[in-house]
C-alpha atoms as a PDB file:
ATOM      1  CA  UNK A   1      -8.816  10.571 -25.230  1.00  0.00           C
ATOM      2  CA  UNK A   2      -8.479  11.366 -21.644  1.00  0.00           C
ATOM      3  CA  UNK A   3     -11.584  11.421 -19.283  1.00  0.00           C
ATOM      4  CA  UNK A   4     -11.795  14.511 -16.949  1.00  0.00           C
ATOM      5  CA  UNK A   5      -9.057  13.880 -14.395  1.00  0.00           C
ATOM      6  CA  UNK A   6     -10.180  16.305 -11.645  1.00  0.00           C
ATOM      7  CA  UNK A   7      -7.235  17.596 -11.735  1.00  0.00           C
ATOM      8  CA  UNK A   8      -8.182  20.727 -10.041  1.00  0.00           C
ATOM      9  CA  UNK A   9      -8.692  18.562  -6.399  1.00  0.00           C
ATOM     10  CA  UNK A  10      -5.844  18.708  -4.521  1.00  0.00           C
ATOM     11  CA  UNK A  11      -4.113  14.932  -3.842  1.00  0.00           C
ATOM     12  CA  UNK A  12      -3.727  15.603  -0.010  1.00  0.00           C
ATOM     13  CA  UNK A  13      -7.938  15.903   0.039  1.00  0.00           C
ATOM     14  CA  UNK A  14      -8.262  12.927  -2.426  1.00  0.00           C
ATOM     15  CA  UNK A  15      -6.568  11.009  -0.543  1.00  0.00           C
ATOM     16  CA  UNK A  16      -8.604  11.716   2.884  1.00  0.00           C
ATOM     17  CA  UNK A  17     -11.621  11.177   0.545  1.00  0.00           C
ATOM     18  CA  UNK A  18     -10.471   7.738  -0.885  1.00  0.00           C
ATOM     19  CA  UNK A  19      -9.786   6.884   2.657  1.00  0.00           C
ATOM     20  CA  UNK A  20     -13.477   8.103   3.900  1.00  0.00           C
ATOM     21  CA  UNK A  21     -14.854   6.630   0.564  1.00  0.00           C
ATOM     22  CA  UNK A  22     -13.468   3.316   1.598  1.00  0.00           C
ATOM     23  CA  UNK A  23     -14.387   3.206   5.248  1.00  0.00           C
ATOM     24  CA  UNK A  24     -17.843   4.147   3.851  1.00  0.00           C
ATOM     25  CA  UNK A  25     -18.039   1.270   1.895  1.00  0.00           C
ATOM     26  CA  UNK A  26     -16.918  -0.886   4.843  1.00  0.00           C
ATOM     27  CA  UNK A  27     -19.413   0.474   6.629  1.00  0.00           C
ATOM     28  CA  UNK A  28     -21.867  -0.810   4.143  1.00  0.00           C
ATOM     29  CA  UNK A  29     -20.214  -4.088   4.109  1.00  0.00           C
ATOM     30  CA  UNK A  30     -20.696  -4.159   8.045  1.00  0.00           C
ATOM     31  CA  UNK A  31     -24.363  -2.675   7.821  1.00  0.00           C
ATOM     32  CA  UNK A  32     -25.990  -3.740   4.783  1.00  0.00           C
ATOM     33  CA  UNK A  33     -29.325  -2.580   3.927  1.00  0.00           C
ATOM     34  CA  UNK A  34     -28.530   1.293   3.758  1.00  0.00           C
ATOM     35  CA  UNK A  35     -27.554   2.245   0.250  1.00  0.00           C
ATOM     36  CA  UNK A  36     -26.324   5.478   1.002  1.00  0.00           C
ATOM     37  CA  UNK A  37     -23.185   4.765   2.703  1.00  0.00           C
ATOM     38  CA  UNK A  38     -22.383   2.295   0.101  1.00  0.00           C
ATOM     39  CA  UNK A  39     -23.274   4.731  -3.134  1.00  0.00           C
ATOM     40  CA  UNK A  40     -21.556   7.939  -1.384  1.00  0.00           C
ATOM     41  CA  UNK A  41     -18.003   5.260  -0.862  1.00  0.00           C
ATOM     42  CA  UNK A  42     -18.068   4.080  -4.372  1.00  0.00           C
ATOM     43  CA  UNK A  43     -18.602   7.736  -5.634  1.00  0.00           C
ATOM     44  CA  UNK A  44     -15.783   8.928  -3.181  1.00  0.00           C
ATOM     45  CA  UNK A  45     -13.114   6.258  -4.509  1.00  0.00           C
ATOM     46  CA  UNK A  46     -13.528   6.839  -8.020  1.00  0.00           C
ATOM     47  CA  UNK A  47     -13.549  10.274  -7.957  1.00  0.00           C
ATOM     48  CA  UNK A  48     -10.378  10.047  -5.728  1.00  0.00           C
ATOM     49  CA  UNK A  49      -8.720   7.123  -8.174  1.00  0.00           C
ATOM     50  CA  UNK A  50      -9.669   9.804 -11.009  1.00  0.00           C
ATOM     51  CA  UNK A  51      -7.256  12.320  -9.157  1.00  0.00           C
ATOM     52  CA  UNK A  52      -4.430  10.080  -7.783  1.00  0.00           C
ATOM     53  CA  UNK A  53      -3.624   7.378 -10.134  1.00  0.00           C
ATOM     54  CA  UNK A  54      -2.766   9.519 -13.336  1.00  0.00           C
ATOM     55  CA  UNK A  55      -0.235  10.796 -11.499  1.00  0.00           C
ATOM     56  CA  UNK A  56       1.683   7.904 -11.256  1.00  0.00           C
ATOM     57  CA  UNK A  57       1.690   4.115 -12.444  1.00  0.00           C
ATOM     58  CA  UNK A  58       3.665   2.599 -10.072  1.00  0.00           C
ATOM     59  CA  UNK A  59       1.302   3.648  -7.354  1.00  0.00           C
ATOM     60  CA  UNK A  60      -1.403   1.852  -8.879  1.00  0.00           C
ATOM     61  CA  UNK A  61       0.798  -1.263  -8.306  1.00  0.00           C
ATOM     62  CA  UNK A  62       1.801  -0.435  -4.898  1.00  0.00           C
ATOM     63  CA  UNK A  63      -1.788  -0.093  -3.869  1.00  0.00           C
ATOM     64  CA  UNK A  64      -2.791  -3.238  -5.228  1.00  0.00           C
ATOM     65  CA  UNK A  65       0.058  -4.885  -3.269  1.00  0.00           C
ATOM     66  CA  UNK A  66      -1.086  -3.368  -0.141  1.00  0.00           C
ATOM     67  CA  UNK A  67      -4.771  -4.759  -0.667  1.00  0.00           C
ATOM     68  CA  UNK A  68      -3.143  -8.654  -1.419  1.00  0.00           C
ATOM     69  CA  UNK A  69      -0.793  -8.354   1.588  1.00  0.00           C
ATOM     70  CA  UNK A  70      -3.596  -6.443   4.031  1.00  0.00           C
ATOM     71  CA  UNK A  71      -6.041  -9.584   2.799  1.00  0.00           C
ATOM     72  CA  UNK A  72      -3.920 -11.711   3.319  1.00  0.00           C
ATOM     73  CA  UNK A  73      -3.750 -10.088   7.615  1.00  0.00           C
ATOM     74  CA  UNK A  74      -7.116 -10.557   7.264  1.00  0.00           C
ATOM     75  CA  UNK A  75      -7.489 -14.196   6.616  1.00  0.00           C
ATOM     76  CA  UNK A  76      -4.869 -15.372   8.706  1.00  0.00           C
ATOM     77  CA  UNK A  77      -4.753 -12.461  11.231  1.00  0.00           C
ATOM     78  CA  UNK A  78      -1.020 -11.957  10.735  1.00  0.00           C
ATOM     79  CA  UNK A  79       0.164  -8.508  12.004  1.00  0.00           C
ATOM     80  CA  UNK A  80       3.138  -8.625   9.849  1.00  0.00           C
ATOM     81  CA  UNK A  81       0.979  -8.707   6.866  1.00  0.00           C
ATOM     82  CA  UNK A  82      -1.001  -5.820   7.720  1.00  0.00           C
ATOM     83  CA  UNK A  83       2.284  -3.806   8.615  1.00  0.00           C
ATOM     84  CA  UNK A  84       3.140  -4.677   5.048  1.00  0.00           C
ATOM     85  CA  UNK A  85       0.325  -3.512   3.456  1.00  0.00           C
ATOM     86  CA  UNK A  86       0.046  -0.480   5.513  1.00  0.00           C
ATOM     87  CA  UNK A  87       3.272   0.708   4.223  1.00  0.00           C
ATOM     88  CA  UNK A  88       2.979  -0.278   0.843  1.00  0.00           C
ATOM     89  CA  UNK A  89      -0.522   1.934   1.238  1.00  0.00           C
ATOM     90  CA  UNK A  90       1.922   4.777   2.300  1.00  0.00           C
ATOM     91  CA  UNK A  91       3.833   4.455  -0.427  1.00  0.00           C
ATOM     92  CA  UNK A  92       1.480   3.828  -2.645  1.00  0.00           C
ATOM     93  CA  UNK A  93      -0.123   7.751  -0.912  1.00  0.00           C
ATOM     94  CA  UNK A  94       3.386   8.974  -1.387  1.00  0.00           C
ATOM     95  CA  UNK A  95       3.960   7.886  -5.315  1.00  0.00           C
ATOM     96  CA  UNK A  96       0.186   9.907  -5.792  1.00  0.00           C
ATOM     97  CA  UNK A  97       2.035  12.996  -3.989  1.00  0.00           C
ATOM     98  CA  UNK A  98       0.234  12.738  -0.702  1.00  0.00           C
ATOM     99  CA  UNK A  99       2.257  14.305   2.204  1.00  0.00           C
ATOM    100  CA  UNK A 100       3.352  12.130   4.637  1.00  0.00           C
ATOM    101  CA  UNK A 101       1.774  13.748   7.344  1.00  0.00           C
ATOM    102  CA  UNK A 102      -1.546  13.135   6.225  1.00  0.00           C
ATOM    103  CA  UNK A 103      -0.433   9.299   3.924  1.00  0.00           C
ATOM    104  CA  UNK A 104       0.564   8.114   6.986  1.00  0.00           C
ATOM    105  CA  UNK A 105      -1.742   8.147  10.194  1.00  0.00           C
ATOM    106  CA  UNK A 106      -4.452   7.301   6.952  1.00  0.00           C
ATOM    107  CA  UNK A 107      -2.643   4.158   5.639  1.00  0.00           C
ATOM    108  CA  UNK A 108      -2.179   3.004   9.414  1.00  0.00           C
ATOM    109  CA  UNK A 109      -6.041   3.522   9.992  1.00  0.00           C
ATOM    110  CA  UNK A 110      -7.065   2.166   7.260  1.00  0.00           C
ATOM    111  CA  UNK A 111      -4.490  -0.772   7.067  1.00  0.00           C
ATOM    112  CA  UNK A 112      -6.103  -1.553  11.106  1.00  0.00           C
ATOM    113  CA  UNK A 113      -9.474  -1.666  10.084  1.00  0.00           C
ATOM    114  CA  UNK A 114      -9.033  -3.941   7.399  1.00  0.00           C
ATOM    115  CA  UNK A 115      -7.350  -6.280   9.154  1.00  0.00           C
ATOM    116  CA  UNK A 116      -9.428  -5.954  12.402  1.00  0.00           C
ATOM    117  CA  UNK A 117     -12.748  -6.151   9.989  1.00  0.00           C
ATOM    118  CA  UNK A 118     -11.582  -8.746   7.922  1.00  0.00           C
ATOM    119  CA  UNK A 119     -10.322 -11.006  10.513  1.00  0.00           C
ATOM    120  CA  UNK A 120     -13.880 -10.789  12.077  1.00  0.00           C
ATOM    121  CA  UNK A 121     -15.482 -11.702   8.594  1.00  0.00           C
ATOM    122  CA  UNK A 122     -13.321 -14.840   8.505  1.00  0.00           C
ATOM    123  CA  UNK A 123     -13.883 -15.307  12.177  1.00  0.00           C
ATOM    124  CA  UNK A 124     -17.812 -15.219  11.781  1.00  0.00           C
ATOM    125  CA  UNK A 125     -16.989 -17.455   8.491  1.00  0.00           C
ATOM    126  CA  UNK A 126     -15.685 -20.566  10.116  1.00  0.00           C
ATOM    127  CA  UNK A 127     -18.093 -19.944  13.223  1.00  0.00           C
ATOM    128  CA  UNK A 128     -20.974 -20.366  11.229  1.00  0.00           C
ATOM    129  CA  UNK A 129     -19.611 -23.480   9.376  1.00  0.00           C
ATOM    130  CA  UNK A 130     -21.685 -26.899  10.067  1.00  0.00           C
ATOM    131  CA  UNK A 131     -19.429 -29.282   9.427  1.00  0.00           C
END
């Protein structure tokens, strides 16, 4: 039994709403304390996973790469890491049958800000510490 797939959203637009949906939830993340933000991210990803990811598997396991490798730019603020997941992210867009024109200035944006907002997380992590 299949849930509803939205099938009728086109994957260029669920794509730019995953992306929004997931700087949303960042911006939550950043700015805690306003729900909205937060609520309207989650909403936007799974309706956007609902679209994309039937279309393919193998984009479901390029994605996940790109989150381990763009963590992983994160934590040690590697730029090579980041450039990894960034285009694993694009292919990841491209599997889902994103156009490239719009998978990948998106994957590059959103590949930056993860690194750049994680990298202050773990930055603010270790400044904090008492040892």
């Amino acid at each position: 039994m299949r849930i509803h797939s939205f099938a009728w959203l086109d994957p260029n637009a669920a794509w730019l709403i995953f992306v929004a949906g997931l700087l949303l939830i960042y911006w939550e993340m950043c700015r805690p304390g306003l729900a909205v933000p937060g609520a309207v991210g989650c909403v936007c990803v799974i309706a956007a996973f609902a679209r994309l990811m039937p279309v393919r598997p193998d984009a479901a396991l390029c994605f996940a790469a790109a989150w381990i490798a763009m963590a992983a730019g994160a934590w040690w603020w590697n730029a090579a890491a980041g450039i990894a997941g960034a285009v694993l992210l694009t292919a990841a867009a491209l599997a889902a049958s994103v156009r490239w024109w719009i998978a990948v200035p998106t994957s590059a944006l959103l590949a930056a800000a993860t690194v750049i907002l994680g990298s202050g997380a773990v930055r603010g992590y270790f400044a904090k510490r008492v040892m």
